[in-house]
PDB file of N, CA and C in Angstrom:
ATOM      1  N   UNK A   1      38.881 -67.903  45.616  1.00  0.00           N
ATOM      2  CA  UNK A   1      38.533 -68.340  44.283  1.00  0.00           C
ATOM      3  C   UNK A   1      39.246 -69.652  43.999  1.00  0.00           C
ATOM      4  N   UNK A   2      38.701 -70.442  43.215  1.00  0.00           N
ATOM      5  CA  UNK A   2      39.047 -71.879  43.063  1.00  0.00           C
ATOM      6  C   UNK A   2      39.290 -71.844  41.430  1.00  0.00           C
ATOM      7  N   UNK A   3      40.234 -72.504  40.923  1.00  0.00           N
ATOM      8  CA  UNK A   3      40.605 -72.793  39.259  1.00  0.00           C
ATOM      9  C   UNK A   3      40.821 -74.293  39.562  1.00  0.00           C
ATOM     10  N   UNK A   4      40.282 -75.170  38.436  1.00  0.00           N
ATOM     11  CA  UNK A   4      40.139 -76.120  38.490  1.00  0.00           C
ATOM     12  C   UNK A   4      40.867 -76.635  36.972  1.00  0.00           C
ATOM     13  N   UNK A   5      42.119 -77.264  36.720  1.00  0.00           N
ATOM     14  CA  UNK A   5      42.413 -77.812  36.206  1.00  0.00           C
ATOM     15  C   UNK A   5      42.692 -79.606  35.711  1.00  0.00           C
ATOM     16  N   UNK A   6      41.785 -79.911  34.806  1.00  0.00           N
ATOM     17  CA  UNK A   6      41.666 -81.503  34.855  1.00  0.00           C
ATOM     18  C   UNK A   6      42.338 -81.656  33.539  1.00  0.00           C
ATOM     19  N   UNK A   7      43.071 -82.938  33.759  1.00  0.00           N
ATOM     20  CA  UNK A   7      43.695 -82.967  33.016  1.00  0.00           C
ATOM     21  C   UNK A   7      43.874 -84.521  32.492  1.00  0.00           C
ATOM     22  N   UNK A   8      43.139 -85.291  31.379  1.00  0.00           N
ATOM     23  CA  UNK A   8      42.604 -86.343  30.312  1.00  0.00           C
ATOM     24  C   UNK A   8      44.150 -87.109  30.246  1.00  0.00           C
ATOM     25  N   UNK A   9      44.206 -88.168  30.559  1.00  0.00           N
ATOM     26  CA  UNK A   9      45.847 -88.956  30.718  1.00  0.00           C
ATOM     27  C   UNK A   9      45.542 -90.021  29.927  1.00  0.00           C
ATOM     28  N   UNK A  10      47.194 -90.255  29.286  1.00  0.00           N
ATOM     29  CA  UNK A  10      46.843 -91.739  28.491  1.00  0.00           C
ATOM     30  C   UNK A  10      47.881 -92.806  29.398  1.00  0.00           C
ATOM     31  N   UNK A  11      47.961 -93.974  29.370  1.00  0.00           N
ATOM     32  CA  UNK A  11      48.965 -94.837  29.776  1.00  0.00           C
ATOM     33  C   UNK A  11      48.410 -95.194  31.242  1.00  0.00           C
ATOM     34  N   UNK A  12      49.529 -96.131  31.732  1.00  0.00           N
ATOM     35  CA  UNK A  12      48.678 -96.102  33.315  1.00  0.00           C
ATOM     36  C   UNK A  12      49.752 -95.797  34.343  1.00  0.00           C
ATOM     37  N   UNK A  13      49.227 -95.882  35.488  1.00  0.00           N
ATOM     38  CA  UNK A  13      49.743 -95.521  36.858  1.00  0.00           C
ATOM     39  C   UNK A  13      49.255 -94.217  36.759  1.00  0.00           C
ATOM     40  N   UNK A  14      49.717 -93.575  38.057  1.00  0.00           N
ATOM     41  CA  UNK A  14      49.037 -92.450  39.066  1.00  0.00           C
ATOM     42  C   UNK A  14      49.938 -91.577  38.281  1.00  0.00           C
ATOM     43  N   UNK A  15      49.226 -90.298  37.442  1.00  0.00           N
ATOM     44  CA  UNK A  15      50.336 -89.124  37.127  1.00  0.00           C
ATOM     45  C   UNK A  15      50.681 -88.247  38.560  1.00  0.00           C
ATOM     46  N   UNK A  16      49.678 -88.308  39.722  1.00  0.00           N
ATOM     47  CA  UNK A  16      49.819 -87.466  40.750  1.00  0.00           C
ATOM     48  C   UNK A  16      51.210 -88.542  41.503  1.00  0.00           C
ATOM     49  N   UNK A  17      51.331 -89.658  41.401  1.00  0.00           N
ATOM     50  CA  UNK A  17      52.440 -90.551  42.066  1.00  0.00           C
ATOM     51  C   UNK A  17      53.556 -89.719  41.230  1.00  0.00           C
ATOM     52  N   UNK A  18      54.053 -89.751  40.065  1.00  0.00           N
ATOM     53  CA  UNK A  18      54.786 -89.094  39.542  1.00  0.00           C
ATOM     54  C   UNK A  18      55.365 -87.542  39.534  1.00  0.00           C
ATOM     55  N   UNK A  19      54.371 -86.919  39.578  1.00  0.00           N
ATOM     56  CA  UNK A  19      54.780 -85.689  40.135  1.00  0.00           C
ATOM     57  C   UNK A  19      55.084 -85.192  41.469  1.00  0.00           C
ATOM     58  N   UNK A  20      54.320 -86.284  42.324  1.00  0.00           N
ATOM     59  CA  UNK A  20      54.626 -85.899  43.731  1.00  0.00           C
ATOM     60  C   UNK A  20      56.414 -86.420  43.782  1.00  0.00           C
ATOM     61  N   UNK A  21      56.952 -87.274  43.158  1.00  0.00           N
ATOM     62  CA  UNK A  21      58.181 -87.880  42.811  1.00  0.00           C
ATOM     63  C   UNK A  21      59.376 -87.008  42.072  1.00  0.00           C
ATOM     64  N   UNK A  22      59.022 -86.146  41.520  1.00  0.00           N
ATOM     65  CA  UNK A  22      59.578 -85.289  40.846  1.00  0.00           C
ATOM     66  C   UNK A  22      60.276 -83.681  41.545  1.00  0.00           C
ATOM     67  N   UNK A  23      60.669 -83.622  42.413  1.00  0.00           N
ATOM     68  CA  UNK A  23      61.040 -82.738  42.820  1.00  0.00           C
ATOM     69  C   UNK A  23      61.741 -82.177  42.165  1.00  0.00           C
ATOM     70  N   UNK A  24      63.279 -82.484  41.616  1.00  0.00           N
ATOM     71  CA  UNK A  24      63.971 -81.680  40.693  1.00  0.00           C
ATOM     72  C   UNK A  24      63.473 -81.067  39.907  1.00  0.00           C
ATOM     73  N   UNK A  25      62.329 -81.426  38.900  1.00  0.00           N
ATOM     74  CA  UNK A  25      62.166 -81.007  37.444  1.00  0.00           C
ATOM     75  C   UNK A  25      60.807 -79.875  38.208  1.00  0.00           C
ATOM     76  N   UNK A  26      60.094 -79.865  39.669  1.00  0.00           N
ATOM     77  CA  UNK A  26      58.945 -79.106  40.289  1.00  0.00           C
ATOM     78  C   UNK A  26      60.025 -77.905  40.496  1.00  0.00           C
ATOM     79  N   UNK A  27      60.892 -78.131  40.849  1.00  0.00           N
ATOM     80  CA  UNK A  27      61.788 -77.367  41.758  1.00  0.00           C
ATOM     81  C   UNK A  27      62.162 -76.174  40.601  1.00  0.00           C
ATOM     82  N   UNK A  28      62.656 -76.304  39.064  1.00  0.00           N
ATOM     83  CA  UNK A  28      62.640 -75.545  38.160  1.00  0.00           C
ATOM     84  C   UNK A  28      61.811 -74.873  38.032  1.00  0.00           C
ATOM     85  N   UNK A  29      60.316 -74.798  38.250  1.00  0.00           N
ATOM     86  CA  UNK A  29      59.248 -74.297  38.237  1.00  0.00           C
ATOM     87  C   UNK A  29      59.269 -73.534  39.119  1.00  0.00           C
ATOM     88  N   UNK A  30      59.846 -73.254  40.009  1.00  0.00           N
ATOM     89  CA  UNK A  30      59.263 -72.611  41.671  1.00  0.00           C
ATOM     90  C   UNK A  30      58.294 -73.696  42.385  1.00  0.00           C
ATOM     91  N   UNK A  31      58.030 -75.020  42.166  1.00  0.00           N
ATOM     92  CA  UNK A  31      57.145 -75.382  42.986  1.00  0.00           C
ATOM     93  C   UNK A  31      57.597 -77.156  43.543  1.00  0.00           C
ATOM     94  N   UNK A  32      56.811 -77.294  44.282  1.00  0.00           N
ATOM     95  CA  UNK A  32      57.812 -77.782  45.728  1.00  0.00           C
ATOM     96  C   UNK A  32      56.195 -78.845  46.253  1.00  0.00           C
ATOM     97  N   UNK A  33      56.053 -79.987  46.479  1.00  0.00           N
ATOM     98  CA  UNK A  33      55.091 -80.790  47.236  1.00  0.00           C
ATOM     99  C   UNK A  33      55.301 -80.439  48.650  1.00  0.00           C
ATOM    100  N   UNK A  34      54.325 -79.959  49.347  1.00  0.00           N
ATOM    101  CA  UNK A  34      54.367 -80.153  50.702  1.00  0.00           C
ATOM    102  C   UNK A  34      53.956 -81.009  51.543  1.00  0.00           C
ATOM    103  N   UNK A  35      52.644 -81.586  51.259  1.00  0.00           N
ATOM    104  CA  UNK A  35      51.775 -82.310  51.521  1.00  0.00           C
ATOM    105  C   UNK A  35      51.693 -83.913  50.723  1.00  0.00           C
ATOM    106  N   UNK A  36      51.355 -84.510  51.596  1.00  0.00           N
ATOM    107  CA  UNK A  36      50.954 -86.054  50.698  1.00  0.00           C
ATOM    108  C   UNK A  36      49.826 -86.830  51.703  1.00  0.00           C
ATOM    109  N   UNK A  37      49.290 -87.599  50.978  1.00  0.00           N
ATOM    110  CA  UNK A  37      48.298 -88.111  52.053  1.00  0.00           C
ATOM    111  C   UNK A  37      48.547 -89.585  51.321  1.00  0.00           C
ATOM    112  N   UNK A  38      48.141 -90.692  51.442  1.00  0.00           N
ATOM    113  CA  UNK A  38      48.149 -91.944  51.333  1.00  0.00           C
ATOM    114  C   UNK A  38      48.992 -92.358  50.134  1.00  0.00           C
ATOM    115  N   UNK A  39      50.052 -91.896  49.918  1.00  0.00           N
ATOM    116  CA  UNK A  39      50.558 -92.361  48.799  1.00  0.00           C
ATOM    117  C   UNK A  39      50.506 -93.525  48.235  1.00  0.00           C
ATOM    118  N   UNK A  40      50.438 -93.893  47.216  1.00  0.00           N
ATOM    119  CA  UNK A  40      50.027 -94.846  46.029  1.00  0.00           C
ATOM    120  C   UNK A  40      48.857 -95.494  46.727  1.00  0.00           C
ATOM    121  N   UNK A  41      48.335 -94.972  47.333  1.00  0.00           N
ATOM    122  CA  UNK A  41      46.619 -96.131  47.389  1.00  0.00           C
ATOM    123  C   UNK A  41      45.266 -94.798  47.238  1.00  0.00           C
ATOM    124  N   UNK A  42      44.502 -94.859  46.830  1.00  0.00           N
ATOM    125  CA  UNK A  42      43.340 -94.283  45.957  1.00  0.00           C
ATOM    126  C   UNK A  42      42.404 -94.093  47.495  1.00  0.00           C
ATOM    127  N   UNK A  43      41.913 -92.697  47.881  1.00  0.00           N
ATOM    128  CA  UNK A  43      41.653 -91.785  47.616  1.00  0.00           C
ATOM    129  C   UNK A  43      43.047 -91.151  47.834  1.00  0.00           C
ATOM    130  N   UNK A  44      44.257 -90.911  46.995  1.00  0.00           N
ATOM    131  CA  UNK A  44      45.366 -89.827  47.207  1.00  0.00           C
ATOM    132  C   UNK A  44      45.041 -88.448  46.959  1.00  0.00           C
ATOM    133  N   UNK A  45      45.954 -87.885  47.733  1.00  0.00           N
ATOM    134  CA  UNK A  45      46.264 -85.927  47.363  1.00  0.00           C
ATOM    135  C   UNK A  45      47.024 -85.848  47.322  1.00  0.00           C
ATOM    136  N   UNK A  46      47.544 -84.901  46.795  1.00  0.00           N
ATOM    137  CA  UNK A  46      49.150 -84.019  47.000  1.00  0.00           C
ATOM    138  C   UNK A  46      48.770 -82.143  47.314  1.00  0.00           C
ATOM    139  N   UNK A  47      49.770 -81.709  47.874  1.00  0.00           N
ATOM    140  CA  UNK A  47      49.187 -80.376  47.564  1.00  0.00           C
ATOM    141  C   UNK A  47      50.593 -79.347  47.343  1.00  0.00           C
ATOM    142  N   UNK A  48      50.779 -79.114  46.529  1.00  0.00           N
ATOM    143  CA  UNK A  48      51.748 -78.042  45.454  1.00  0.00           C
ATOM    144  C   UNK A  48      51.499 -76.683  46.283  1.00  0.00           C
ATOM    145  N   UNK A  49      52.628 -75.985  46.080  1.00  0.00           N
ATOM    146  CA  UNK A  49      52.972 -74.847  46.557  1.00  0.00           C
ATOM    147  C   UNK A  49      53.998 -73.862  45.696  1.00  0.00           C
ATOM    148  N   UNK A  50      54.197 -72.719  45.721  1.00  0.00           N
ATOM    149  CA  UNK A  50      55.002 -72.238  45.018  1.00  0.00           C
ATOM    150  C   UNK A  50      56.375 -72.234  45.765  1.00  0.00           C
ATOM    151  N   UNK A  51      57.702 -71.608  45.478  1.00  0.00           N
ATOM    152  CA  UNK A  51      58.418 -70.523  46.660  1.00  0.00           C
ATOM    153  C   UNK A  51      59.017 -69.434  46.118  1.00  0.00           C
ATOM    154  N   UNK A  52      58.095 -69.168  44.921  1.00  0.00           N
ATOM    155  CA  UNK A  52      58.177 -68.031  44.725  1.00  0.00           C
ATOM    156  C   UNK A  52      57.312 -66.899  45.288  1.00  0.00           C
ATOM    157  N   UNK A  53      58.042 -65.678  45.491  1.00  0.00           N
ATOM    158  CA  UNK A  53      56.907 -64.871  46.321  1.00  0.00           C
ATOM    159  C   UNK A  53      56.015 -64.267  46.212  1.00  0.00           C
ATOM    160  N   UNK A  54      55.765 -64.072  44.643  1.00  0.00           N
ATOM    161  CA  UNK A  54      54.780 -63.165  43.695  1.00  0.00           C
ATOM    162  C   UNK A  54      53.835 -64.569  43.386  1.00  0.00           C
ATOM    163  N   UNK A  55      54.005 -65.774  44.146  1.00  0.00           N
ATOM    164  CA  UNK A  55      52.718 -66.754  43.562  1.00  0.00           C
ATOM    165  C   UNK A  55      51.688 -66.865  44.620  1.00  0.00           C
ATOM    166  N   UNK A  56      50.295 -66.934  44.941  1.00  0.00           N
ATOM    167  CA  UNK A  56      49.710 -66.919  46.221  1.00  0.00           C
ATOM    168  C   UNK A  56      49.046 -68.403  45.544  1.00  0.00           C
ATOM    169  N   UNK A  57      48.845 -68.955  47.145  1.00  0.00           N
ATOM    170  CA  UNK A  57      47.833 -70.205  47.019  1.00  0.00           C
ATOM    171  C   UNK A  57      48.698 -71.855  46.745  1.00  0.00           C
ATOM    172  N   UNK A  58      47.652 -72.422  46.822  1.00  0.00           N
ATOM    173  CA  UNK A  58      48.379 -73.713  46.626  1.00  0.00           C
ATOM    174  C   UNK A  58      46.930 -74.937  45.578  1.00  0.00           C
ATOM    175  N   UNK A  59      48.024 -75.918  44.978  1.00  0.00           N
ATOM    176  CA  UNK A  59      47.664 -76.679  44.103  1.00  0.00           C
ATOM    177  C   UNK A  59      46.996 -77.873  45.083  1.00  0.00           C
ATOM    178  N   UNK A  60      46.141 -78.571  45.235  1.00  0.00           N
ATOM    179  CA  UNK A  60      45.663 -79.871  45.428  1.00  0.00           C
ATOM    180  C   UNK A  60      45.251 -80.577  44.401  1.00  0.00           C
ATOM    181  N   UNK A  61      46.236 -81.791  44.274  1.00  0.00           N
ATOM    182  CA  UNK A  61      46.533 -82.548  43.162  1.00  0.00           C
ATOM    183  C   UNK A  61      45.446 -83.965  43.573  1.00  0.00           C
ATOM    184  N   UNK A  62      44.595 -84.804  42.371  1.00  0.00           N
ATOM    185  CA  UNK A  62      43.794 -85.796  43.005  1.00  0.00           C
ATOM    186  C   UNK A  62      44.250 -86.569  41.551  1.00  0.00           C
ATOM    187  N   UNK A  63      44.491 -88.215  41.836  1.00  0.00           N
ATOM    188  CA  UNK A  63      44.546 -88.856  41.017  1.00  0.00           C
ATOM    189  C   UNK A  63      43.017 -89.646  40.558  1.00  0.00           C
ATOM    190  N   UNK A  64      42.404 -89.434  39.843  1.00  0.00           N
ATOM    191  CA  UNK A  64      41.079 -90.684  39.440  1.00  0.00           C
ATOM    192  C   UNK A  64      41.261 -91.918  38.651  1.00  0.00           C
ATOM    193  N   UNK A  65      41.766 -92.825  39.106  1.00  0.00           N
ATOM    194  CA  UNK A  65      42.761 -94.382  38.608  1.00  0.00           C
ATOM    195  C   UNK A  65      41.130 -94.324  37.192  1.00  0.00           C
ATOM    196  N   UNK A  66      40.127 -94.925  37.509  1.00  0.00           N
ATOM    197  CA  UNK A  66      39.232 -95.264  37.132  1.00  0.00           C
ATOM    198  C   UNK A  66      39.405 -94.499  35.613  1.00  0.00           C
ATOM    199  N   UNK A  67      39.520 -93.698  35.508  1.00  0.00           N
ATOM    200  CA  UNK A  67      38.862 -92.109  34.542  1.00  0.00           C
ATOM    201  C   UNK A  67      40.327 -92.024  33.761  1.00  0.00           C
ATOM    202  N   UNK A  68      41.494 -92.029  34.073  1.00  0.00           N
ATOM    203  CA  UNK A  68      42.675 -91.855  33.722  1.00  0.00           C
ATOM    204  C   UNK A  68      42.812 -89.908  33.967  1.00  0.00           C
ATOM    205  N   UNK A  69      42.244 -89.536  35.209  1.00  0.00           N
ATOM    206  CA  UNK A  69      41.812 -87.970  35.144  1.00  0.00           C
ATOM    207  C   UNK A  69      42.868 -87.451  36.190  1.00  0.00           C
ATOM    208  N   UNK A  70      43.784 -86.165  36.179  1.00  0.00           N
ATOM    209  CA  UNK A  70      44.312 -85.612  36.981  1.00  0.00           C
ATOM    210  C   UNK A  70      43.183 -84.277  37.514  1.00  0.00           C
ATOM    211  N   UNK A  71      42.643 -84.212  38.874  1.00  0.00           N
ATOM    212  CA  UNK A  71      42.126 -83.256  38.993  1.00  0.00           C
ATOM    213  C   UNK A  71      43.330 -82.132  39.822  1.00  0.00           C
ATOM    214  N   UNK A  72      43.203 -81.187  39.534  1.00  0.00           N
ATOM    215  CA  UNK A  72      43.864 -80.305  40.235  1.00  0.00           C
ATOM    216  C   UNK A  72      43.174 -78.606  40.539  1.00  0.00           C
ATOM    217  N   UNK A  73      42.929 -78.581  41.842  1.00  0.00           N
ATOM    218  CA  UNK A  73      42.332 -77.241  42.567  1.00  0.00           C
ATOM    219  C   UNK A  73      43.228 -76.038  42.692  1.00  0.00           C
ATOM    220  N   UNK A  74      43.258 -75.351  42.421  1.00  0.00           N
ATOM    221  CA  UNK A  74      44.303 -74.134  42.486  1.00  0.00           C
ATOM    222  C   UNK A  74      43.397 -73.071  43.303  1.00  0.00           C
ATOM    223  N   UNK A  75      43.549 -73.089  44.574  1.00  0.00           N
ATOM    224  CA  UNK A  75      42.435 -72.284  45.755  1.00  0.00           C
ATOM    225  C   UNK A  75      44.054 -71.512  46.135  1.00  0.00           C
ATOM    226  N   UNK A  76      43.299 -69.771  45.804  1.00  0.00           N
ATOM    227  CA  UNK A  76      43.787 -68.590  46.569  1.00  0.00           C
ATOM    228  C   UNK A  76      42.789 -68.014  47.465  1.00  0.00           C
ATOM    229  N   UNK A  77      43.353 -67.534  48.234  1.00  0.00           N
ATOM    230  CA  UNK A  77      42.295 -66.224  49.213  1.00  0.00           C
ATOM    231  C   UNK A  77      42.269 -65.142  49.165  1.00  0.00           C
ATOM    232  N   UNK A  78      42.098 -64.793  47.753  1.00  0.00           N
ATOM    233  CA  UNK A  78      41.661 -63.168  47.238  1.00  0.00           C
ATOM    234  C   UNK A  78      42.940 -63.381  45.985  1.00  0.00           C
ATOM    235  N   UNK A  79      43.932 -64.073  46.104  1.00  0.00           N
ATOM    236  CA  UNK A  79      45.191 -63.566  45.088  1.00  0.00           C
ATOM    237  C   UNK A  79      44.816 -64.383  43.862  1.00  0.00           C
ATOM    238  N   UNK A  80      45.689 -63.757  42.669  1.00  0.00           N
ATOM    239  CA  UNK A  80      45.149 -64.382  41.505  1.00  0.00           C
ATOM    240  C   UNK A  80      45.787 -65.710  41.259  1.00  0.00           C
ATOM    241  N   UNK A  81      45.224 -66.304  40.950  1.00  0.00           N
ATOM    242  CA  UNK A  81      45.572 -68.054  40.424  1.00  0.00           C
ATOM    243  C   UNK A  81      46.412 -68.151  39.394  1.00  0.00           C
ATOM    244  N   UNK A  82      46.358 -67.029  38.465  1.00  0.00           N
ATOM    245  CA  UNK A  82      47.190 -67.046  37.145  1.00  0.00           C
ATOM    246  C   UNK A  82      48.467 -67.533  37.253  1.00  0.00           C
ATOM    247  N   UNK A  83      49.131 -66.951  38.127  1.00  0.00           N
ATOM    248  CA  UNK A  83      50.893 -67.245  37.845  1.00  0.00           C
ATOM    249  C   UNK A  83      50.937 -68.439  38.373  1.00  0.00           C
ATOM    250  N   UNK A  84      50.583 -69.062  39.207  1.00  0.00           N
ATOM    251  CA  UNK A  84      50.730 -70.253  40.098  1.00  0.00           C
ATOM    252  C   UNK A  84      50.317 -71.546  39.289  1.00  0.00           C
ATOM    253  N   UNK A  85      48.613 -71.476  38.223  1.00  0.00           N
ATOM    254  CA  UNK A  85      48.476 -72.170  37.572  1.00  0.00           C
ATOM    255  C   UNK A  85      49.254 -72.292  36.215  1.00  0.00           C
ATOM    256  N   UNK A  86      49.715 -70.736  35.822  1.00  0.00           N
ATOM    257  CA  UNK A  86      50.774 -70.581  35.047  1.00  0.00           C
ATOM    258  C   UNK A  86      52.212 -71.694  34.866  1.00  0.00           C
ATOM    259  N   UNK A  87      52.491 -71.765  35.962  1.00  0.00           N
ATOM    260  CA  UNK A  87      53.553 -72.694  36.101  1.00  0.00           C
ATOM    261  C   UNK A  87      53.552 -73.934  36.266  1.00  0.00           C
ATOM    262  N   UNK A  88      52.644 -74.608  37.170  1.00  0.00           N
ATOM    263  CA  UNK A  88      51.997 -75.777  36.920  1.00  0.00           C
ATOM    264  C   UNK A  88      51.752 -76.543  35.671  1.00  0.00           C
ATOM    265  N   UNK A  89      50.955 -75.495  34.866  1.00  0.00           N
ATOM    266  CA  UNK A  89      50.527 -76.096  33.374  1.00  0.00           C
ATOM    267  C   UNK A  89      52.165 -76.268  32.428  1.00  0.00           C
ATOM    268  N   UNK A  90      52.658 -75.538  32.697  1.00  0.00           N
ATOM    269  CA  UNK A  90      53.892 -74.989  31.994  1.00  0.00           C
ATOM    270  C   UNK A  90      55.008 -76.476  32.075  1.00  0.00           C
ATOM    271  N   UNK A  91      54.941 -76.863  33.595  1.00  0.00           N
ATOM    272  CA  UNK A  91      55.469 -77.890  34.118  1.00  0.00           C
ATOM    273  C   UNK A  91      54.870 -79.555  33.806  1.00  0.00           C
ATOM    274  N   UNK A  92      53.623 -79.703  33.413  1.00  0.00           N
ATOM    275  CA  UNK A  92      52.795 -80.360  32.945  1.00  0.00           C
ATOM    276  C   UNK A  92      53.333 -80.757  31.955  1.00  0.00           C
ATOM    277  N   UNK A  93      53.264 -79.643  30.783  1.00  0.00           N
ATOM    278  CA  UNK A  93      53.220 -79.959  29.273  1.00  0.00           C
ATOM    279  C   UNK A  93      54.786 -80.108  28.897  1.00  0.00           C
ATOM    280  N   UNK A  94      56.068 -79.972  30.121  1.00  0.00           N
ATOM    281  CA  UNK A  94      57.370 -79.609  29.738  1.00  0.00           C
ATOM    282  C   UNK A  94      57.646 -81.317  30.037  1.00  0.00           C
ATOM    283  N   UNK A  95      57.041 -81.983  31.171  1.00  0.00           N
ATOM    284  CA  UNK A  95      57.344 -83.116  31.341  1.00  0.00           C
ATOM    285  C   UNK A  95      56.655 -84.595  30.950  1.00  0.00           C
ATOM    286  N   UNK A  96      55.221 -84.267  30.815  1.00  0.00           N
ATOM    287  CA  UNK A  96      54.314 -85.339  31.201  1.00  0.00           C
ATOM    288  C   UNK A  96      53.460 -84.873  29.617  1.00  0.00           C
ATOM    289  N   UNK A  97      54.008 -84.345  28.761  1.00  0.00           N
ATOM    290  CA  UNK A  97      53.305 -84.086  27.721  1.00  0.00           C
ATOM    291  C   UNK A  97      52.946 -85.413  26.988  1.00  0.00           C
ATOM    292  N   UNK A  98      53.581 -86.589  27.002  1.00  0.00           N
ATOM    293  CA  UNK A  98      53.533 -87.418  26.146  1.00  0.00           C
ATOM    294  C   UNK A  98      52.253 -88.125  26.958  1.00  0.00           C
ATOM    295  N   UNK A  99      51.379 -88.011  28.519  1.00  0.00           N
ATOM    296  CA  UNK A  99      50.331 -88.651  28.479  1.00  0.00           C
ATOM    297  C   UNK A  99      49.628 -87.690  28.438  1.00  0.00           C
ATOM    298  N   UNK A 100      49.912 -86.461  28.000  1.00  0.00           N
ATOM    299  CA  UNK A 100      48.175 -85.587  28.273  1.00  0.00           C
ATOM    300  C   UNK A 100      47.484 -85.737  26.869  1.00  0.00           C
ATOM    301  N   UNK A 101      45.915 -85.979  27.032  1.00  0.00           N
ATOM    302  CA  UNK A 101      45.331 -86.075  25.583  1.00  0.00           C
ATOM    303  C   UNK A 101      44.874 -84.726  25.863  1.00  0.00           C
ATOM    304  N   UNK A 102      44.104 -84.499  26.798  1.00  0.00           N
ATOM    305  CA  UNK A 102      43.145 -83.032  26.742  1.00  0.00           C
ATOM    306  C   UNK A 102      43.480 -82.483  28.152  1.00  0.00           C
ATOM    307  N   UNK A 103      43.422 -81.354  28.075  1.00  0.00           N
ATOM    308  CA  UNK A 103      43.872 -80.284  29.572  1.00  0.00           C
ATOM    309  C   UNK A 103      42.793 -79.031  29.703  1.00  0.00           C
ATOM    310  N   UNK A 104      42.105 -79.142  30.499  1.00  0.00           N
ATOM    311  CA  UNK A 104      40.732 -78.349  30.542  1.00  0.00           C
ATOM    312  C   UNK A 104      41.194 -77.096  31.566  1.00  0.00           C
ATOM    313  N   UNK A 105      40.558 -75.833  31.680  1.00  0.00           N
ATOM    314  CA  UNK A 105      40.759 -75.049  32.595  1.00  0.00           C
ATOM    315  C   UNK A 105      39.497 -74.860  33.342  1.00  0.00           C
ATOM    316  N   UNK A 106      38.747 -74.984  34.314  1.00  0.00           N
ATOM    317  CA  UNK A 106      37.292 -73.900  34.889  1.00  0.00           C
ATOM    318  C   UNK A 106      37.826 -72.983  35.839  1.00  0.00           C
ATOM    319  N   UNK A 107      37.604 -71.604  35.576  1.00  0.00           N
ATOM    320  CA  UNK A 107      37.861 -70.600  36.378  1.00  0.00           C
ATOM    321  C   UNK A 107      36.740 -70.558  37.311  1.00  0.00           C
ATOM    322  N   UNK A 108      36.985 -69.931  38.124  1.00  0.00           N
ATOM    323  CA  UNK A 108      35.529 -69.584  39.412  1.00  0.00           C
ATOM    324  C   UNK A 108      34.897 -70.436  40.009  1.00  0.00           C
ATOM    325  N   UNK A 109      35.344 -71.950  40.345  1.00  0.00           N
ATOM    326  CA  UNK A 109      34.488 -73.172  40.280  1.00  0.00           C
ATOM    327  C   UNK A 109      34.281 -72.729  41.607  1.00  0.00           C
ATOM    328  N   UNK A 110      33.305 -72.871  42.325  1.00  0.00           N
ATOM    329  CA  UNK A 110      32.650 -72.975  43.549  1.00  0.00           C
ATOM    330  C   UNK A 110      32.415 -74.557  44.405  1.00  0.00           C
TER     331      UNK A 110
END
């Protein structure tokens, strides 16, 4: 199952550059970057993980420069998305609240 969290940014630069940067304040959360692919040049990813043990699945983070849009995929393989996106969002709004205008959820995206 796939949860799809996008998330409406004001200001500029990459919010996914920033969080992939943030380890300390991820690290409070239970969650930890494992992955990076082209950092600061556009098409980027990141991909989030928990280390907590009650969280299944992992985050793939996409910056859209154009859109000012954080997309983020929250893909488990059978486990629930809740706690994992739980913390994510939690971590979102604790740090980066001052660029989010709107924060959307789609459950079940295919």
């Amino acid at each position: 199952m796939q949860t799809v969290l996008c998330v409406s940014c004001s200001g500029s630069g990459s919010l996914r550059d920033k969080i992939g940067n943030d380890a300390k304040h991820l690290e409070a959360f239970g969650l930890v970057v494992v992955e990076e692919r082209r950092k600061g040049r556009a098409p980027g990813w990141s991909k989030i993980k928990s280390t907590r043990s009650d969280r299944h699945g992992a985050i793939n983070v996409r910056w859209q420069a154009a859109a000012n849009l954080l997309l983020c995929r929250i893909v488990t393989r059978g486990g629930d998305p809740a706690l994992l996106a739980g913390d994510f969002t939690a971590y979102l709004i604790r740090w980066h609240r001052k660029r989010i205008q709107v924060m959307t959820t789609v459950v079940g995206w295919n």
